[in-house]
N, C-alpha and C. Protein backbone atom coordinates (compact mmCIF):
# COMPACT_ATOMS: atom_id res chain seq x y z
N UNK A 1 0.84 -1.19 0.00
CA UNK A 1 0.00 0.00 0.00
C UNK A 1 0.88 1.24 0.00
N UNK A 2 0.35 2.26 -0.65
CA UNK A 2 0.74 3.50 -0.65
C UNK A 2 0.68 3.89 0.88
N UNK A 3 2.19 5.07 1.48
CA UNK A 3 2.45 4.91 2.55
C UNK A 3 2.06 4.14 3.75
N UNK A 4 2.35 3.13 3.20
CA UNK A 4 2.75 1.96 4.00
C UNK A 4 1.16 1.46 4.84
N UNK A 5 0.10 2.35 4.49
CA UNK A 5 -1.21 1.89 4.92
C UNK A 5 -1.17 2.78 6.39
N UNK A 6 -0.39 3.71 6.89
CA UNK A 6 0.11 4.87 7.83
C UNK A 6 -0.88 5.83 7.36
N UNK A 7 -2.09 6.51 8.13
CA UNK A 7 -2.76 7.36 8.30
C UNK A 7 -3.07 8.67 9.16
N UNK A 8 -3.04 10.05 9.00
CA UNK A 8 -3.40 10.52 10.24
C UNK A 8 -4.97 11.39 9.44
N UNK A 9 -5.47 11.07 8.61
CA UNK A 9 -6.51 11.58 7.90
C UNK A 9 -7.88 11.01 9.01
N UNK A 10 -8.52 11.99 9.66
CA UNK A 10 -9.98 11.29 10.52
C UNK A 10 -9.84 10.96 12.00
N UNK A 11 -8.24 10.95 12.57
CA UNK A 11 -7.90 10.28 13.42
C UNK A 11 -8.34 11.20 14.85
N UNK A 12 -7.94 12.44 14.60
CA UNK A 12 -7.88 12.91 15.96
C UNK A 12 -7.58 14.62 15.44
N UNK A 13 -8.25 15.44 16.39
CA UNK A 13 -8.02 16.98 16.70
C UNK A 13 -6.36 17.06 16.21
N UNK A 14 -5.86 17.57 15.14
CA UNK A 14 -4.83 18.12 15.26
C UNK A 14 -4.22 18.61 16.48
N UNK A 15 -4.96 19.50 17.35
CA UNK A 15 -4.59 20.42 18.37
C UNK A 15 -4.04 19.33 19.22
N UNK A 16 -4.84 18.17 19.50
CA UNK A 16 -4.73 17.37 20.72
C UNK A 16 -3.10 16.58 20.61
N UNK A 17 -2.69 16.59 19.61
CA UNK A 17 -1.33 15.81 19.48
C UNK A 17 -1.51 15.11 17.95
N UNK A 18 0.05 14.66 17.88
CA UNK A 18 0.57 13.95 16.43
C UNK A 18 -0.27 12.46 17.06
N UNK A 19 -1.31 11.77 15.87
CA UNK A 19 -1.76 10.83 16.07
C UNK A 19 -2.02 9.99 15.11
N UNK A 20 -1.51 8.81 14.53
CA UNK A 20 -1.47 8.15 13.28
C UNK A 20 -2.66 6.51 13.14
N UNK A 21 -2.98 6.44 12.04
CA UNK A 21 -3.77 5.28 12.08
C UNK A 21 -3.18 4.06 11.67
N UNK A 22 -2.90 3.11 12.36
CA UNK A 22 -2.19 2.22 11.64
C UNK A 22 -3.56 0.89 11.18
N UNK A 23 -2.71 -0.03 10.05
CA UNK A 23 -3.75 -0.74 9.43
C UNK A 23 -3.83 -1.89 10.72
N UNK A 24 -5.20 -2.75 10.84
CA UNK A 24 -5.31 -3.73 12.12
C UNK A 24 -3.74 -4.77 11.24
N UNK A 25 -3.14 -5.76 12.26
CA UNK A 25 -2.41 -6.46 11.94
C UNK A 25 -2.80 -7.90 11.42
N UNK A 26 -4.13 -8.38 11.25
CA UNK A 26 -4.89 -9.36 10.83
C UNK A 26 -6.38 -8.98 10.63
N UNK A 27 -6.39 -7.96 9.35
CA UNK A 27 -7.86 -7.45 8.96
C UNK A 27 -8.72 -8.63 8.87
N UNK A 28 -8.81 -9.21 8.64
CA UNK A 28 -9.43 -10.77 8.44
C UNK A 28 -10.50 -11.12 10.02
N UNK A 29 -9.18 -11.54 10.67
CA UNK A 29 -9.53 -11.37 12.03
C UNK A 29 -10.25 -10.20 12.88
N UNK A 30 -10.15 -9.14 12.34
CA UNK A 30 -10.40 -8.09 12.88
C UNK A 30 -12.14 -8.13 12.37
N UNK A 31 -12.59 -8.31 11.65
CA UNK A 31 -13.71 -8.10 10.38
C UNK A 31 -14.46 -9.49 11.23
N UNK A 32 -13.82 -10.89 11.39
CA UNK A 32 -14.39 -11.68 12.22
C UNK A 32 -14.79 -11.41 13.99
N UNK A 33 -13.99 -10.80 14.25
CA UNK A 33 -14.30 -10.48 15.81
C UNK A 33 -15.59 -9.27 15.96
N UNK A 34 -15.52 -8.29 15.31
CA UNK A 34 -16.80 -7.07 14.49
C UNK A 34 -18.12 -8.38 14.40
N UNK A 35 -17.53 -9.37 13.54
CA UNK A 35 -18.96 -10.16 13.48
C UNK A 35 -19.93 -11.01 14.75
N UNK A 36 -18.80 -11.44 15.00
CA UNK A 36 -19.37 -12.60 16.42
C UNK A 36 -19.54 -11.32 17.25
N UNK A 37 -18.90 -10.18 17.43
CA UNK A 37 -19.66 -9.22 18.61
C UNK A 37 -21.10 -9.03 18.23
N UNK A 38 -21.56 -8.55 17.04
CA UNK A 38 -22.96 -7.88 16.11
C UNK A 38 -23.85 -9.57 16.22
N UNK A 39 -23.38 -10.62 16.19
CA UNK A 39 -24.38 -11.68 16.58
C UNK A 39 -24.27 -11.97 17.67
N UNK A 40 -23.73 -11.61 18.82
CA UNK A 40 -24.26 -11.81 20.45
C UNK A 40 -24.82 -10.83 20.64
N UNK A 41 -24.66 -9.95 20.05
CA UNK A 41 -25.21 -8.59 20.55
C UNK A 41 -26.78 -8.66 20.25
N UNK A 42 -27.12 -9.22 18.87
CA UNK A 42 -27.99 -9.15 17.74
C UNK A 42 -28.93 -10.15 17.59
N UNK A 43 -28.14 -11.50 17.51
CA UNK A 43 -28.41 -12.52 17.13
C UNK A 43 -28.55 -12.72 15.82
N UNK A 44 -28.13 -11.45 15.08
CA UNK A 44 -27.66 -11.97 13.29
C UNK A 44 -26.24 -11.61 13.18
N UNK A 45 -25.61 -12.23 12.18
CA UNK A 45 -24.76 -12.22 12.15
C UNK A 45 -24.49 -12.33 10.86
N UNK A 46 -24.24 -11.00 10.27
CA UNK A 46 -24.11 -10.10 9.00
C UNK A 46 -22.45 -10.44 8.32
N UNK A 47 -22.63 -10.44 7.49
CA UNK A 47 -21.04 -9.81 6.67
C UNK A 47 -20.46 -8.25 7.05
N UNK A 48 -19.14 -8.88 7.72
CA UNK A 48 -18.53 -7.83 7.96
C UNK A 48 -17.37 -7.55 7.04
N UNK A 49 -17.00 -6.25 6.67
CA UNK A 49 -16.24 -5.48 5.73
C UNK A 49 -15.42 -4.22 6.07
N UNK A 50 -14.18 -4.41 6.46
CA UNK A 50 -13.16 -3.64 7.07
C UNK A 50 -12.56 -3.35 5.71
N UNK A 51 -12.68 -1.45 5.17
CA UNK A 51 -12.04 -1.25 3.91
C UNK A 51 -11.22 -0.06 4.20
N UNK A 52 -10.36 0.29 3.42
CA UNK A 52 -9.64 1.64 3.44
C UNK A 52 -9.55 2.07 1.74
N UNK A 53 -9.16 3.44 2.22
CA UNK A 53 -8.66 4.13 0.68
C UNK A 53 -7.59 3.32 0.10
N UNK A 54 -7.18 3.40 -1.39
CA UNK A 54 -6.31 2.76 -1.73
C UNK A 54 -6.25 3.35 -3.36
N UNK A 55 -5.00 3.37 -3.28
CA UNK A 55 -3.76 3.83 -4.23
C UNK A 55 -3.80 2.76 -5.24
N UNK A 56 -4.02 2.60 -7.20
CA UNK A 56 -3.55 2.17 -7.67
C UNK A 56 -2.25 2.16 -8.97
N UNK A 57 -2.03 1.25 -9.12
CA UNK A 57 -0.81 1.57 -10.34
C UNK A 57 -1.39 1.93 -11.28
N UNK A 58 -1.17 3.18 -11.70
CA UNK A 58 -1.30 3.62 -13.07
C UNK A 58 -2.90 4.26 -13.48
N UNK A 59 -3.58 4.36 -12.21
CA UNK A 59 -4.60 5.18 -11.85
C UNK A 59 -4.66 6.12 -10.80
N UNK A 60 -5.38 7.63 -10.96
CA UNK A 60 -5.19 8.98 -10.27
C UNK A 60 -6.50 8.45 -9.31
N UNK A 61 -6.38 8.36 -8.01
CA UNK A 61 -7.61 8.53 -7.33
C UNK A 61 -7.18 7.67 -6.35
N UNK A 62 -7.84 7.40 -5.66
CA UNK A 62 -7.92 6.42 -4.33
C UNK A 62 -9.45 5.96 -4.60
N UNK A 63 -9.77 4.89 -4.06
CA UNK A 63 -11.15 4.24 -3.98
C UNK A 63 -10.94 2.93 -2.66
N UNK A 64 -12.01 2.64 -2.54
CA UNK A 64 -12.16 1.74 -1.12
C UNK A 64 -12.26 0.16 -1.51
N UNK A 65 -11.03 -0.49 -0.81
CA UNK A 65 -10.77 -1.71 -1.08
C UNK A 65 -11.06 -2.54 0.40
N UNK A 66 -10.88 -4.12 -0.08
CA UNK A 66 -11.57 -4.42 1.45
C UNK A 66 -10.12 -5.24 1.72
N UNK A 67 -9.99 -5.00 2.83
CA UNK A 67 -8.71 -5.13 3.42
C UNK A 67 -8.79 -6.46 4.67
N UNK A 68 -10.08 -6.42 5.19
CA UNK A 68 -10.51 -7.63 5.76
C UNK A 68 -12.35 -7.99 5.56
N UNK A 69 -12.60 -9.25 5.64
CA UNK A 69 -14.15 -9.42 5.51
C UNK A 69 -14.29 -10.94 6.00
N UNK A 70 -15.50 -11.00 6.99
CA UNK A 70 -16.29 -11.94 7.04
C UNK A 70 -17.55 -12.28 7.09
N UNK A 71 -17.88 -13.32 6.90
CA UNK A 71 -19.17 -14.27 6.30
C UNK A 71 -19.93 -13.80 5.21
N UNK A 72 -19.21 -13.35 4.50
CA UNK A 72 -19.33 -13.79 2.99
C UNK A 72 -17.86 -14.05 2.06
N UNK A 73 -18.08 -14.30 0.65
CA UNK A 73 -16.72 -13.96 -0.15
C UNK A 73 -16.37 -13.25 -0.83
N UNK A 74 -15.27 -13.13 -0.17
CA UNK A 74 -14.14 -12.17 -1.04
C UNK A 74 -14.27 -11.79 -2.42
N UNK A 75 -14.17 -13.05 -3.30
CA UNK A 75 -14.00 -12.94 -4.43
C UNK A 75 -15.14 -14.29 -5.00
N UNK A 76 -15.97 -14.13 -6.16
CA UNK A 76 -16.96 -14.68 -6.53
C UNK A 76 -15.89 -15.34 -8.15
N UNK A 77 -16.09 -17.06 -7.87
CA UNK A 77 -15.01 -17.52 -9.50
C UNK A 77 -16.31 -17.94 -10.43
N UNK A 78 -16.27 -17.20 -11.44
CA UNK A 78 -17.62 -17.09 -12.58
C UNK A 78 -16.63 -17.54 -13.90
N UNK A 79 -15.75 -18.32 -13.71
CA UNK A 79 -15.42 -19.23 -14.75
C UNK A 79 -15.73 -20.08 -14.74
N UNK A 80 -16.10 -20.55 -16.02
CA UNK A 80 -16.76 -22.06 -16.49
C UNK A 80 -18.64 -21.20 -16.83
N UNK A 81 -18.89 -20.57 -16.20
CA UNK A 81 -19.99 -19.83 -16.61
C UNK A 81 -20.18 -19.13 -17.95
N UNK A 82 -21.12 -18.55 -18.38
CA UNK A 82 -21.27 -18.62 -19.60
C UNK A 82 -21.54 -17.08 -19.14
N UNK A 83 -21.67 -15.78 -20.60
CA UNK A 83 -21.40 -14.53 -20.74
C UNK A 83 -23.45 -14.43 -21.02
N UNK A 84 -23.93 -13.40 -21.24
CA UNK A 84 -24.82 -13.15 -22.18
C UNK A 84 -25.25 -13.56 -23.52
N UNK A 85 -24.00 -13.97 -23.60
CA UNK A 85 -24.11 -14.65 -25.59
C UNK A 85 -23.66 -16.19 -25.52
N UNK A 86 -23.84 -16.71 -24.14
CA UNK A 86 -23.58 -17.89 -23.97
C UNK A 86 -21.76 -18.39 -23.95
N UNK A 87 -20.65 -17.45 -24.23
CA UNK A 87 -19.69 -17.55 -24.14
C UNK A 87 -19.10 -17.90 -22.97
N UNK A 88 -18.48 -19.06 -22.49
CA UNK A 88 -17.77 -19.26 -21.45
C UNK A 88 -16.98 -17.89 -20.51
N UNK A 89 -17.26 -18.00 -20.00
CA UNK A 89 -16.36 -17.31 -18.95
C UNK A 89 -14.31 -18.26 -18.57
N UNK A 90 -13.54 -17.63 -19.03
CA UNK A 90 -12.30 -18.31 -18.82
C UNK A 90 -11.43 -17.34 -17.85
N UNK A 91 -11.87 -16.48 -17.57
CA UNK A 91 -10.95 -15.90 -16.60
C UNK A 91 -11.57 -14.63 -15.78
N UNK A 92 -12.74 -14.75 -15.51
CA UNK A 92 -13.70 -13.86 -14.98
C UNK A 92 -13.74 -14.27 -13.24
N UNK A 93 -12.74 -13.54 -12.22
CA UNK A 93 -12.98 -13.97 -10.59
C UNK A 93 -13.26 -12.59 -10.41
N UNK A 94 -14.37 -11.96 -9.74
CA UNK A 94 -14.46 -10.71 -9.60
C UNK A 94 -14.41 -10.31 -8.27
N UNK A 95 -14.12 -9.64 -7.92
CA UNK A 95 -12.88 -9.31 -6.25
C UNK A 95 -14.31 -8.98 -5.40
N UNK A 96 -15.35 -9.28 -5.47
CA UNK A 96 -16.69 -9.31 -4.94
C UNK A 96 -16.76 -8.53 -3.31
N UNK A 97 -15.55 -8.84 -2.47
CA UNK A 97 -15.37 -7.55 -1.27
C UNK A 97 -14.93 -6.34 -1.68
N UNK A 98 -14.30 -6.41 -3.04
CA UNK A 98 -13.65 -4.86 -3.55
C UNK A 98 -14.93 -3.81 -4.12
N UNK A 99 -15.78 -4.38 -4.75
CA UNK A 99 -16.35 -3.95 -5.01
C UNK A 99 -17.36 -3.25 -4.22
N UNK A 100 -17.89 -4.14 -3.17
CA UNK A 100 -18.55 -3.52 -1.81
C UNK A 100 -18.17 -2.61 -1.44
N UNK A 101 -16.98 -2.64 -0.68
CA UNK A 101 -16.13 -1.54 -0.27
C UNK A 101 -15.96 -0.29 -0.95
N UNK A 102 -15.52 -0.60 -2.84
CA UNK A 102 -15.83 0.75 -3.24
C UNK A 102 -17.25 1.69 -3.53
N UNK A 103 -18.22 0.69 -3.40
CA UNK A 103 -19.63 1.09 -3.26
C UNK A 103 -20.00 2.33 -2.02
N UNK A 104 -19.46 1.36 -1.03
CA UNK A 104 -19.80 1.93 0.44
C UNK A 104 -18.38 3.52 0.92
N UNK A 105 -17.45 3.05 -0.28
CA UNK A 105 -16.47 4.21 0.43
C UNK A 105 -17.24 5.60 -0.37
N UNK A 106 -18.18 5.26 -1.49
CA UNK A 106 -18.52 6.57 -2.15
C UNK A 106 -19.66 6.58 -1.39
N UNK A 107 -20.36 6.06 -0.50
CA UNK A 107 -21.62 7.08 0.33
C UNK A 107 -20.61 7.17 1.69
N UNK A 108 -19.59 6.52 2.02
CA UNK A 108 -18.74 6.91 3.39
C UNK A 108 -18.17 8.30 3.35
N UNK A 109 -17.20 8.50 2.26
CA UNK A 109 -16.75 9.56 2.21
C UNK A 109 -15.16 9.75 2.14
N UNK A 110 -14.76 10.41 1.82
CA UNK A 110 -12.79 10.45 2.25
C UNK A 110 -12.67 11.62 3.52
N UNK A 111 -13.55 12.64 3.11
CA UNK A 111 -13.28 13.59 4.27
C UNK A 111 -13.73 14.07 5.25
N UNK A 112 -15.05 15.01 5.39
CA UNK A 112 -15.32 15.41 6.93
C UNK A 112 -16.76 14.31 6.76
N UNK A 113 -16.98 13.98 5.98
CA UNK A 113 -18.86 13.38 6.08
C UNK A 113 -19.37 12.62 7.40
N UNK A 114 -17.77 12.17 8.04
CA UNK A 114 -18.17 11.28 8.98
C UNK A 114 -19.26 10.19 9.53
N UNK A 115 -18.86 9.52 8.10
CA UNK A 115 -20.06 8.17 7.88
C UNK A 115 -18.67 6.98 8.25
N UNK A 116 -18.91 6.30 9.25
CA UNK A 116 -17.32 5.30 9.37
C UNK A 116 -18.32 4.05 9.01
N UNK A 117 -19.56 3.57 8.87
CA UNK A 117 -20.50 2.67 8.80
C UNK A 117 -21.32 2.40 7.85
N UNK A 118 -21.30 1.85 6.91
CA UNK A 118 -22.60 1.97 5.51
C UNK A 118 -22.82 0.45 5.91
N UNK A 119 -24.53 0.50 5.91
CA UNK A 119 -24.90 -0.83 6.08
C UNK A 119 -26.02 -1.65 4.70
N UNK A 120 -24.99 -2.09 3.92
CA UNK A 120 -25.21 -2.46 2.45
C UNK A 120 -26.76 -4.25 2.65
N UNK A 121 -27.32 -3.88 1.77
CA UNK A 121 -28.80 -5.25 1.99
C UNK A 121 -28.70 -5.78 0.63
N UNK A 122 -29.25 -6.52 0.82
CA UNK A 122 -29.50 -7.25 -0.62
C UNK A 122 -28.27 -8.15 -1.20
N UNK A 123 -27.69 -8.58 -0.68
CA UNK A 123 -26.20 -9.18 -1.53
C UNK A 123 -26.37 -10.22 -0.98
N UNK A 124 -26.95 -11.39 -1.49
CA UNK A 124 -26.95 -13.38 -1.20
C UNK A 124 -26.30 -14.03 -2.62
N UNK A 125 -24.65 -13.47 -2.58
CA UNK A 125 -23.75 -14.34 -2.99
C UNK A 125 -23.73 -15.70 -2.75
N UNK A 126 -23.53 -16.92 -4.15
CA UNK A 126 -23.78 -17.87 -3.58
C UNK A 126 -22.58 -18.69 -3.81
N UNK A 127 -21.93 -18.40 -2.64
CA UNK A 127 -20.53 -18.98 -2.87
C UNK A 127 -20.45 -18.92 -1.34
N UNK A 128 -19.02 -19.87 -1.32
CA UNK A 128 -18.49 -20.05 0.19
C UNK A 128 -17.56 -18.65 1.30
N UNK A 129 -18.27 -18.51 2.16
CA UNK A 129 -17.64 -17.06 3.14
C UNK A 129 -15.43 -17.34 2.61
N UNK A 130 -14.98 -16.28 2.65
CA UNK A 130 -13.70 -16.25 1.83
C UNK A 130 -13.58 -15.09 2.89
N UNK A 131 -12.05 -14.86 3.29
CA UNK A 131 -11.36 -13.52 3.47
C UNK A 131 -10.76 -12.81 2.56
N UNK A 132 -10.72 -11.40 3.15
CA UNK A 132 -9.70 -10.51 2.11
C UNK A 132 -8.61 -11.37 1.45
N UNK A 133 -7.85 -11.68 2.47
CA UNK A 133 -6.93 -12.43 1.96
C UNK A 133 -6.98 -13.56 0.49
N UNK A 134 -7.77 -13.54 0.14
CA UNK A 134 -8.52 -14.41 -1.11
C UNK A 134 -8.19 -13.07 -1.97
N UNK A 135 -7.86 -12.07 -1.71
CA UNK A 135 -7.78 -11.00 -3.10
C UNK A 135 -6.79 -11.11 -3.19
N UNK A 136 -5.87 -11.48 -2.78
CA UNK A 136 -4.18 -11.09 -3.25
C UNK A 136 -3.76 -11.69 -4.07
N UNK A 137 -3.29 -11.31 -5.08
CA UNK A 137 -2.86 -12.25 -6.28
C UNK A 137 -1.91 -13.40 -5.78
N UNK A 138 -1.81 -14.42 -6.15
CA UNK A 138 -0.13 -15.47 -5.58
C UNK A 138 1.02 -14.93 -6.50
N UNK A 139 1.68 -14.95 -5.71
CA UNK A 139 3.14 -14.31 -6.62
C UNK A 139 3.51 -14.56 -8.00
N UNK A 140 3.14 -16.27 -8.52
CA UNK A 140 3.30 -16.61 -9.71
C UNK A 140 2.43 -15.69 -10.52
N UNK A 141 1.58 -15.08 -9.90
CA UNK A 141 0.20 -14.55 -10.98
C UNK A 141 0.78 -12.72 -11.14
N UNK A 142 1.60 -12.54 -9.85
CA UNK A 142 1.55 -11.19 -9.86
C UNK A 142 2.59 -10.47 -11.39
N UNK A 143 1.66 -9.71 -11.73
CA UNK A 143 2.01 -8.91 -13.58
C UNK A 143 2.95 -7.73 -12.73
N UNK A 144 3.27 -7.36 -11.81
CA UNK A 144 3.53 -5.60 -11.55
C UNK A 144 4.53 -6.08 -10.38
N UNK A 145 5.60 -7.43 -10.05
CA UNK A 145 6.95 -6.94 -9.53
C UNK A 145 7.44 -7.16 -10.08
């Protein structure tokens, strides 16, 4: 991640002191513990989605990626599936938490809106619960080191 995933954007009163956000050290985990609290609390127990801004190669902007998520998946594999015109699908996995995340970071906000919570309905993906960690390319795959 662009600087190192190191934040002081939202964190705290300037006045009050230098105060930085660092990323959780197991978003995954972090996104699971959010869940099992919201179903004792609740007794449902929703998909949780821990996202931040994010920097890409060779695009101007930041947009909201999901950095940890549970009970649903990550990423939805729609190969072997067929297109509109009946064409196979051969390399279609669509990052299915990325997309959430950038949904929810454009009604969240980047700056003062102070929305830290968007609570997204309707999404019964039918695939098996996956973590962030399911987005990362494996090294053999990675095009950009």
């Amino acid at each position: 991640m662009a600087n190192a995933g190191i934040d002081q954007s939202n964190v705290a009163d300037p006045a009050s002191g230098e105060f930085a956000l660092l990323l959780p050290e197991d978003p995954d985990a972090s996104a699971t513990r959010l869940r099992d609290r919201l179903c004792a609390l609740t007794g449902c127990a929703p998909g949780v989605l821990v996202s931040d801004s994010f920097g890409r190669p060779w695009r101007v902007g930041t947009v909201g990626v999901a950095i940890g998520c549970a009970g649903f998946p990550a990423t939805l594999d729609l190969r072997g599936q067929t297109d509109l015109f009946g064409r196979p699908l051969r390399v279609t996995v669509v990052g299915h938490a990325d997309e959430i995340a950038a949904a929810a970071s454009a009604l969240m906000g980047q700056g003062s809106e102070a929305r830290p919570v968007i609570l997204v309905r309707g999404l019964a993906p039918r695939a098996p619960n996956q973590p962030a960690a399911a987005l990362i390319r494996p090294h053999q795959e990675d095009l950009f080191r």
